[in-house]
ModelCIF file with pLDDT and N, C-alpha, C, O atoms, coordinates in Angstrom:
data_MODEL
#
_entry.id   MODEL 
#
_entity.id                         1 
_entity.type                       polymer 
_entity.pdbx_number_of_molecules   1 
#
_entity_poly.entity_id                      1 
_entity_poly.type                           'polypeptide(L)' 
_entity_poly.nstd_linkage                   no 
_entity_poly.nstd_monomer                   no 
_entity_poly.pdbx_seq_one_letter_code       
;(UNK)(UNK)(UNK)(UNK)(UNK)(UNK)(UNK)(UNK)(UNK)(UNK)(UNK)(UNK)(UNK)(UNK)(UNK)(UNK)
(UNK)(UNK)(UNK)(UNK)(UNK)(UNK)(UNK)(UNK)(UNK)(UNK)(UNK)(UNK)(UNK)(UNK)(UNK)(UNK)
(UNK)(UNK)
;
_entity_poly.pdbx_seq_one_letter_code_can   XXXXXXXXXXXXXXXXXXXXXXXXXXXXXXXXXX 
_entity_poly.pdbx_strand_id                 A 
#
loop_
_entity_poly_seq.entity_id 
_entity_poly_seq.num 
_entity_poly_seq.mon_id 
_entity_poly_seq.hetero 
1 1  UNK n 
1 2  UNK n 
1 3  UNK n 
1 4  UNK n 
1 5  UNK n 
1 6  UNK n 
1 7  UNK n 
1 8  UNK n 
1 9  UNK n 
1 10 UNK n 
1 11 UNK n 
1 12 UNK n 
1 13 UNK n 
1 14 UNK n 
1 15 UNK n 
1 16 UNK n 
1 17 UNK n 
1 18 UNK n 
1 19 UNK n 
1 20 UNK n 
1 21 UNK n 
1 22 UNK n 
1 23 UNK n 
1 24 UNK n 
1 25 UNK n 
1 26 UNK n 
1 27 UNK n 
1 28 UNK n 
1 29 UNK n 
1 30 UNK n 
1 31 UNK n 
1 32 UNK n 
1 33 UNK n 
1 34 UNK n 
#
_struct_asym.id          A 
_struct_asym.entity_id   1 
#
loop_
_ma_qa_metric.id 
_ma_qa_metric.mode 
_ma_qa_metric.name 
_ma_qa_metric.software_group_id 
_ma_qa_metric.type 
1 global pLDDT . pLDDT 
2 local  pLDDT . pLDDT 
#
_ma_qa_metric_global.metric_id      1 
_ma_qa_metric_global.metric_value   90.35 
_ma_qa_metric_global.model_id       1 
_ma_qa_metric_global.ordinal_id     1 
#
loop_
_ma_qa_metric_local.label_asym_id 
_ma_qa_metric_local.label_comp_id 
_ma_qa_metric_local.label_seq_id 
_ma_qa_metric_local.metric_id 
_ma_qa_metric_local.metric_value 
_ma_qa_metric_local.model_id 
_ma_qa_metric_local.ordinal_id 
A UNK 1  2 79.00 1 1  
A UNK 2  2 70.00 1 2  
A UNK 3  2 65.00 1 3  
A UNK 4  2 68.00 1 4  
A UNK 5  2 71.00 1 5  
A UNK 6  2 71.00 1 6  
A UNK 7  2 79.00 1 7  
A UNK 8  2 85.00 1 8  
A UNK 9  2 90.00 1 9  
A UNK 10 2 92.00 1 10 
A UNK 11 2 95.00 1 11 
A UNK 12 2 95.00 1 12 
A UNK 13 2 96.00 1 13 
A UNK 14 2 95.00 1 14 
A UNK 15 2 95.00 1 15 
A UNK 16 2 96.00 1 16 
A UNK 17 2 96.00 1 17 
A UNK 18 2 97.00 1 18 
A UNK 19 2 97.00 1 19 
A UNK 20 2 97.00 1 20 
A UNK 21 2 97.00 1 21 
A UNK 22 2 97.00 1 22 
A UNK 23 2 97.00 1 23 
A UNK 24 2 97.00 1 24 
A UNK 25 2 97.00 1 25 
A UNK 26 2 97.00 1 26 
A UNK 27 2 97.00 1 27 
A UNK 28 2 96.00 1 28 
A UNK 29 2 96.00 1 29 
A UNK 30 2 97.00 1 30 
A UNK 31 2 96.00 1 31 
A UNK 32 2 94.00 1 32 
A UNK 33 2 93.00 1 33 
A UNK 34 2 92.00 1 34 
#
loop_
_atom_site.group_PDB 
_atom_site.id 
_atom_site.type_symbol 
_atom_site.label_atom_id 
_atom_site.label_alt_id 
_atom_site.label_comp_id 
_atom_site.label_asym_id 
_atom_site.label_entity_id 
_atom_site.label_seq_id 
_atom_site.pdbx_PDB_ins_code 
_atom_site.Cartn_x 
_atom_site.Cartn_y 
_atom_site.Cartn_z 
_atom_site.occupancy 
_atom_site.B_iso_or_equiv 
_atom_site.pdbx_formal_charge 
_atom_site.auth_seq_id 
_atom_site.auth_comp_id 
_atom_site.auth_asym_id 
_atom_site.auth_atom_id 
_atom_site.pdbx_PDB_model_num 
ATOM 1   N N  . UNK A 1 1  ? 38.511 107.765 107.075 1.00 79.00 ? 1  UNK A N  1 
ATOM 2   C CA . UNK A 1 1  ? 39.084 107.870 105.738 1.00 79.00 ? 1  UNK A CA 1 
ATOM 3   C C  . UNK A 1 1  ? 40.312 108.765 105.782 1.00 79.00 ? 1  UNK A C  1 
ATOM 4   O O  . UNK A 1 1  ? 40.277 109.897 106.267 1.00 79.00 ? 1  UNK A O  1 
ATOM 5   N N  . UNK A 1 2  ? 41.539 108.140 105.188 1.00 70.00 ? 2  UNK A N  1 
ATOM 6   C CA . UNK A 1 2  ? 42.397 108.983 104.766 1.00 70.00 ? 2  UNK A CA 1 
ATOM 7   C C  . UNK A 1 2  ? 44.135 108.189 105.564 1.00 70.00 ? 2  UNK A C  1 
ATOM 8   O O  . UNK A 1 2  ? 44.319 107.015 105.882 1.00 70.00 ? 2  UNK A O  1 
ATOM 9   N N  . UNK A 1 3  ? 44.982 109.204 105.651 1.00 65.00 ? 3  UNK A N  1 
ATOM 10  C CA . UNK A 1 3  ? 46.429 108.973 106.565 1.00 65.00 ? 3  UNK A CA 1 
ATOM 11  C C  . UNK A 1 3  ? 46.736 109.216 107.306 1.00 65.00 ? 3  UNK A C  1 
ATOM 12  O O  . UNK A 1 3  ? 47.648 108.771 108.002 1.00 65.00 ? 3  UNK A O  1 
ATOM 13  N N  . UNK A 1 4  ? 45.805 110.342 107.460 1.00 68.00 ? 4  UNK A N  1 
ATOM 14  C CA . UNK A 1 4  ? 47.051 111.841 108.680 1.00 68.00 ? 4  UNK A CA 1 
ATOM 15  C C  . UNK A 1 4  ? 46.473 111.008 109.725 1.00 68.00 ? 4  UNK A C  1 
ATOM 16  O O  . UNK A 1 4  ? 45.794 109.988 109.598 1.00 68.00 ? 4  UNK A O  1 
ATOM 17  N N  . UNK A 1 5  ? 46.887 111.664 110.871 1.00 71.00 ? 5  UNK A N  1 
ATOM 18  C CA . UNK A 1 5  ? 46.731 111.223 112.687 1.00 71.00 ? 5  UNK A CA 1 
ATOM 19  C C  . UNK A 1 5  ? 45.793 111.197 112.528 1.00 71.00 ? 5  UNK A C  1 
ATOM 20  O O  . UNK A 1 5  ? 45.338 112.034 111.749 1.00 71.00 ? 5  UNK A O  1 
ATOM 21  N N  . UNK A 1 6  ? 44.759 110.089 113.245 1.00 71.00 ? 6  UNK A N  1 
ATOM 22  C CA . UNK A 1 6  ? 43.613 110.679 113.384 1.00 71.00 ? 6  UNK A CA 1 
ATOM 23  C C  . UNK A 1 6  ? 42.261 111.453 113.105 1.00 71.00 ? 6  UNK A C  1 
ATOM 24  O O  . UNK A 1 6  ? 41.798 112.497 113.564 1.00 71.00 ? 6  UNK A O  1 
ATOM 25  N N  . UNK A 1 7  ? 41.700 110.318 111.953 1.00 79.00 ? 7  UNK A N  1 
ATOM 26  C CA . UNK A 1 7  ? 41.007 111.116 110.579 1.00 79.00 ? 7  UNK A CA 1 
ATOM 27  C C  . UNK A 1 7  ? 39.822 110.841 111.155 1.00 79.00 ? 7  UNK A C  1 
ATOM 28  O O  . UNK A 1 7  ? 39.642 109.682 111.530 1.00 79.00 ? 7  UNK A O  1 
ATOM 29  N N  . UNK A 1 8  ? 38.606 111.983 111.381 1.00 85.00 ? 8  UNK A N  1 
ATOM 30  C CA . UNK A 1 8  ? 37.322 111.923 111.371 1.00 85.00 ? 8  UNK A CA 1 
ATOM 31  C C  . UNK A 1 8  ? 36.842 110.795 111.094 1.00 85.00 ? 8  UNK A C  1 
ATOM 32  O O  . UNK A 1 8  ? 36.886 110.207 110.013 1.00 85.00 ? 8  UNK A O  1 
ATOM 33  N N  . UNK A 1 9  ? 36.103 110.281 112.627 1.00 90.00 ? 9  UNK A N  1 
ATOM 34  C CA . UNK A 1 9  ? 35.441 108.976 112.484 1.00 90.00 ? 9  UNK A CA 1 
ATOM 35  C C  . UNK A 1 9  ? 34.367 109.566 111.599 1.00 90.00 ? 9  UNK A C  1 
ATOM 36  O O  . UNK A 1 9  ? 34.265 110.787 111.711 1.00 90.00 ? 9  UNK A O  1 
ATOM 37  N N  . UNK A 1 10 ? 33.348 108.846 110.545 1.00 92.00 ? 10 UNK A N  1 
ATOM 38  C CA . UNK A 1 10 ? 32.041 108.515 110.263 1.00 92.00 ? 10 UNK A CA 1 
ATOM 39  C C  . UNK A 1 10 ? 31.138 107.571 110.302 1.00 92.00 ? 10 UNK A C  1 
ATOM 40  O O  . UNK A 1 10 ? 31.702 106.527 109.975 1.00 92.00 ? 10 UNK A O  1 
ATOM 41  N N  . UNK A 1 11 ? 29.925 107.367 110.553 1.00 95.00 ? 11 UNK A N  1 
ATOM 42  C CA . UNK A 1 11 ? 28.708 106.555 110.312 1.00 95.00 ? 11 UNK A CA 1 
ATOM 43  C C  . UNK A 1 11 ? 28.945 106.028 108.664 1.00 95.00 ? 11 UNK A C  1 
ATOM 44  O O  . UNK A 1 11 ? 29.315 106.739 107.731 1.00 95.00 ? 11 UNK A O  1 
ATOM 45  N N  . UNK A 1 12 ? 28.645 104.717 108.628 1.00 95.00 ? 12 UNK A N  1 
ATOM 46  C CA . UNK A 1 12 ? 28.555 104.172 107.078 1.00 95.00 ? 12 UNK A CA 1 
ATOM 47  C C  . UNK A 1 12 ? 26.824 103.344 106.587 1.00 95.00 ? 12 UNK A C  1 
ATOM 48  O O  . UNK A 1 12 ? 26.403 103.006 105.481 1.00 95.00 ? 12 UNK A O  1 
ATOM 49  N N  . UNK A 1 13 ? 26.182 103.258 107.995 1.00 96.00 ? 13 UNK A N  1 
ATOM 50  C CA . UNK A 1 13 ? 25.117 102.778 107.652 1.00 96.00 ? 13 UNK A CA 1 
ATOM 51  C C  . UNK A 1 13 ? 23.714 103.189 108.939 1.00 96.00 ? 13 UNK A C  1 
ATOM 52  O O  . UNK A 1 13 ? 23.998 103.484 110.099 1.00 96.00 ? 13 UNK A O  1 
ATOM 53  N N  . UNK A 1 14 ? 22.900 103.152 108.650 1.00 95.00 ? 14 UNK A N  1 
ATOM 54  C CA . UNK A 1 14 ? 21.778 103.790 109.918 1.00 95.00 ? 14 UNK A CA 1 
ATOM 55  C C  . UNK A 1 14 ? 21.660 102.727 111.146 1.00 95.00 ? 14 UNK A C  1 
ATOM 56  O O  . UNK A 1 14 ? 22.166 101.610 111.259 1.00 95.00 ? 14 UNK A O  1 
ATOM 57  N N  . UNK A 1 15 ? 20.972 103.327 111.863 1.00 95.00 ? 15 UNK A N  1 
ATOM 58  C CA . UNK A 1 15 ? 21.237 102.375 113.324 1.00 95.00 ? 15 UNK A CA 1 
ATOM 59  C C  . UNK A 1 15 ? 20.196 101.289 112.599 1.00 95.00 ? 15 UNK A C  1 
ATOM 60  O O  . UNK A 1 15 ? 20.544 100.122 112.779 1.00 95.00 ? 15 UNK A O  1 
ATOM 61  N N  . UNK A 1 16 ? 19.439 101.399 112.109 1.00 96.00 ? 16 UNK A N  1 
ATOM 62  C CA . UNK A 1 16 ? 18.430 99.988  111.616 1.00 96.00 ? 16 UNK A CA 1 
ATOM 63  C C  . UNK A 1 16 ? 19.148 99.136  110.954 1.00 96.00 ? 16 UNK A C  1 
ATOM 64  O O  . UNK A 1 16 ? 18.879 97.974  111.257 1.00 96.00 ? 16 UNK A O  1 
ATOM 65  N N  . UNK A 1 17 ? 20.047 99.270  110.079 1.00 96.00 ? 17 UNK A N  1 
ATOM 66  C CA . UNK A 1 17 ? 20.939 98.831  109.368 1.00 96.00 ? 17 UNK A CA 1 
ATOM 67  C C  . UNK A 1 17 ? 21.979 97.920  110.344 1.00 96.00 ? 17 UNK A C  1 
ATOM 68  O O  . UNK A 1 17 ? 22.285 96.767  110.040 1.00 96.00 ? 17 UNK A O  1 
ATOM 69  N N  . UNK A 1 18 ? 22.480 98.603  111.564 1.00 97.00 ? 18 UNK A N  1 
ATOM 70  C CA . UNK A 1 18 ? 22.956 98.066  112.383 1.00 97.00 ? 18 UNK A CA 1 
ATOM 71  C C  . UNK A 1 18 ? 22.781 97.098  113.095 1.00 97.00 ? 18 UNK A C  1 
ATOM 72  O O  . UNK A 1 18 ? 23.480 96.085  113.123 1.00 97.00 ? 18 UNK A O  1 
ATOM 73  N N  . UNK A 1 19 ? 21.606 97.386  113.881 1.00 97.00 ? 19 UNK A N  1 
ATOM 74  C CA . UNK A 1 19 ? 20.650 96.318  114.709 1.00 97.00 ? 19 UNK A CA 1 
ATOM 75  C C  . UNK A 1 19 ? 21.273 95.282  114.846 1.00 97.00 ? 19 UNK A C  1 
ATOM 76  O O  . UNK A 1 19 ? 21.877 94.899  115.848 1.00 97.00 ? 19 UNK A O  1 
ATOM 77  N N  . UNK A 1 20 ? 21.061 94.338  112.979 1.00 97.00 ? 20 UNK A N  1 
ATOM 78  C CA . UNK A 1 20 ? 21.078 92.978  113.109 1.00 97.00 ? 20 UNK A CA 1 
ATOM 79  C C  . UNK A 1 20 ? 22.539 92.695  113.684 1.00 97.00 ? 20 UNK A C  1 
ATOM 80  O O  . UNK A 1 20 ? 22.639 92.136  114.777 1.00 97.00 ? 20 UNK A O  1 
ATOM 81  N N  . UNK A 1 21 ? 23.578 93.041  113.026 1.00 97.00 ? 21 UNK A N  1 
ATOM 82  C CA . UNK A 1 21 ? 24.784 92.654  113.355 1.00 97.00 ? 21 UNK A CA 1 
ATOM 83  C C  . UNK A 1 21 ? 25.470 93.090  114.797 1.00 97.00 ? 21 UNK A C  1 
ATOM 84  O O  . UNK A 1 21 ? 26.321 92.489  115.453 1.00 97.00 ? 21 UNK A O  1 
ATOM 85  N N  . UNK A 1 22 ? 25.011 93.955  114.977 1.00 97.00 ? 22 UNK A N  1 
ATOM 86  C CA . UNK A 1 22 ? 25.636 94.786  116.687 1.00 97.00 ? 22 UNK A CA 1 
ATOM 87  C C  . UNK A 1 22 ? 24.875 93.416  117.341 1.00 97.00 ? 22 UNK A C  1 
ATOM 88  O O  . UNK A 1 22 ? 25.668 92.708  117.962 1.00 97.00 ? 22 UNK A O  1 
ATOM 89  N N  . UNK A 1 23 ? 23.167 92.807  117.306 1.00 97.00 ? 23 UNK A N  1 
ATOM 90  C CA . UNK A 1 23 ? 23.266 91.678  117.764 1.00 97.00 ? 23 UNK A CA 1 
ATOM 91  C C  . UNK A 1 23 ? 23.859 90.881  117.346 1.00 97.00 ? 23 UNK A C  1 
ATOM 92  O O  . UNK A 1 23 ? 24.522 90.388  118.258 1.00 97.00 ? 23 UNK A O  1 
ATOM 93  N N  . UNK A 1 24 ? 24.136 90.175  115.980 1.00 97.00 ? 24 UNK A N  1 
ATOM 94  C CA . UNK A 1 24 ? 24.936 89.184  115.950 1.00 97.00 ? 24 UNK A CA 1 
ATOM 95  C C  . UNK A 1 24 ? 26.387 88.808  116.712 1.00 97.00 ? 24 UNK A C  1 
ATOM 96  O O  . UNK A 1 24 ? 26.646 87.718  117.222 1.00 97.00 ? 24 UNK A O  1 
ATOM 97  N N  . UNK A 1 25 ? 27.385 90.139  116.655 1.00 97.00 ? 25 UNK A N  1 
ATOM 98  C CA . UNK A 1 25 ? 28.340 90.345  117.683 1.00 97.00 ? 25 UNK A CA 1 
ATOM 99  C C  . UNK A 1 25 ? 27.809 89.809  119.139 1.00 97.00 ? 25 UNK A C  1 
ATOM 100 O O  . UNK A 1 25 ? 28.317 88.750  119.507 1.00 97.00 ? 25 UNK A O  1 
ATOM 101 N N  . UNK A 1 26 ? 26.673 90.527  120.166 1.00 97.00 ? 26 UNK A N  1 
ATOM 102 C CA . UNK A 1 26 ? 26.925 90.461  121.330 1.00 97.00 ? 26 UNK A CA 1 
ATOM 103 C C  . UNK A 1 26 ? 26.312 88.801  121.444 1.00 97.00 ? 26 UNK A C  1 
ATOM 104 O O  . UNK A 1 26 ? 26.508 88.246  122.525 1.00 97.00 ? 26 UNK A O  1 
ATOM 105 N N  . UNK A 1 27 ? 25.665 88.103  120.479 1.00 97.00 ? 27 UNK A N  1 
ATOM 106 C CA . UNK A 1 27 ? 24.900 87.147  120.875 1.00 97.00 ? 27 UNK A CA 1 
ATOM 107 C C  . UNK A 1 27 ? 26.381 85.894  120.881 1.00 97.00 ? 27 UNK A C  1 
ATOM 108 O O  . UNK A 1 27 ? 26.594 84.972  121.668 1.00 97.00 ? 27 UNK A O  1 
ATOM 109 N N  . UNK A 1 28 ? 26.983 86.238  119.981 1.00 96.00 ? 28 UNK A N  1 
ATOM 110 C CA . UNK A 1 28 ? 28.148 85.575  120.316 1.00 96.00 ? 28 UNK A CA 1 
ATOM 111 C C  . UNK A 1 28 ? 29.483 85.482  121.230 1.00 96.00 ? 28 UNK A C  1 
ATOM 112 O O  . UNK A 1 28 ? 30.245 84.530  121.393 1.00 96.00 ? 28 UNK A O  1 
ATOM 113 N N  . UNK A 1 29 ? 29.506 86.590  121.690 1.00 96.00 ? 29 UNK A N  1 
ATOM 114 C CA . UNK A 1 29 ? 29.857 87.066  122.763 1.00 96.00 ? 29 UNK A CA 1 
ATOM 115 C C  . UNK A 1 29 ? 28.990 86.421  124.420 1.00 96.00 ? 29 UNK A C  1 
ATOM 116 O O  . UNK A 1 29 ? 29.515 85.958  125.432 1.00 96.00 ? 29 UNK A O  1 
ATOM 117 N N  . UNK A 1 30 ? 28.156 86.556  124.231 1.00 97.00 ? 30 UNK A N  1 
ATOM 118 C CA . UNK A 1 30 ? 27.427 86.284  125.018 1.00 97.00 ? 30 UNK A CA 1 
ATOM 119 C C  . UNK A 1 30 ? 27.110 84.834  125.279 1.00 97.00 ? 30 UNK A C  1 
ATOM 120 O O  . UNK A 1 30 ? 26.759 84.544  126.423 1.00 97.00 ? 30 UNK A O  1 
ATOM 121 N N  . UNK A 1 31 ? 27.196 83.790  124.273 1.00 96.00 ? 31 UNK A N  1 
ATOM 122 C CA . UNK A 1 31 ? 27.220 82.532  123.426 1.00 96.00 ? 31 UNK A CA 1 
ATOM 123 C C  . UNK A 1 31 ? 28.960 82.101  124.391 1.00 96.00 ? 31 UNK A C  1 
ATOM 124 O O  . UNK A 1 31 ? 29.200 80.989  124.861 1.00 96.00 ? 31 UNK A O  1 
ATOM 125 N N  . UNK A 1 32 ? 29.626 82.945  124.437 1.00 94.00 ? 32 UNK A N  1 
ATOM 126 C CA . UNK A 1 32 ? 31.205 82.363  124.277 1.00 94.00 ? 32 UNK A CA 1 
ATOM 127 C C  . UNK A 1 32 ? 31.365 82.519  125.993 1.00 94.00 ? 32 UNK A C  1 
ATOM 128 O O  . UNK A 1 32 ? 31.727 81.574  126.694 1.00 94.00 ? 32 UNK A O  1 
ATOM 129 N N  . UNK A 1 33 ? 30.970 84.114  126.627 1.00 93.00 ? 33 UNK A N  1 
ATOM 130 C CA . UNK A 1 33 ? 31.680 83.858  127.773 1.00 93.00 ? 33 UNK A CA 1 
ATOM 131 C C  . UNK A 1 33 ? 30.270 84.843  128.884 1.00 93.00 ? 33 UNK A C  1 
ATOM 132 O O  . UNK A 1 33 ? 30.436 85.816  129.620 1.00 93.00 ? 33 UNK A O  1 
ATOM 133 N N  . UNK A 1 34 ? 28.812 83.964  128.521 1.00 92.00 ? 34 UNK A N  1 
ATOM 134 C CA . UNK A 1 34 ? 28.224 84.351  129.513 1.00 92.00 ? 34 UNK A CA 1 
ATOM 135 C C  . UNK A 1 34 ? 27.388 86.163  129.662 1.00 92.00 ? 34 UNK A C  1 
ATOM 136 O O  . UNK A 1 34 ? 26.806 86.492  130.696 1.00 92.00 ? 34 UNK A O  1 
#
């Protein structure tokens, strides 16, 4: 959040929250090149 250089990354949702989609990414990835 914000302009300057380099603004403090943050978390926006819990790793459970994550799960599904971090798989959805690699399964397609994985789907595309192995």
């Amino acid at each position: 959040v914000g302009y300057r250089y380099n603004p403090r990354p943050r978390l926006d949702k819990s790793e459970n929250e994550t799960v599904p989609c971090f798989r959805a990414h690699f399964e397609e990835q994985l789907k595309n090149y192995k």
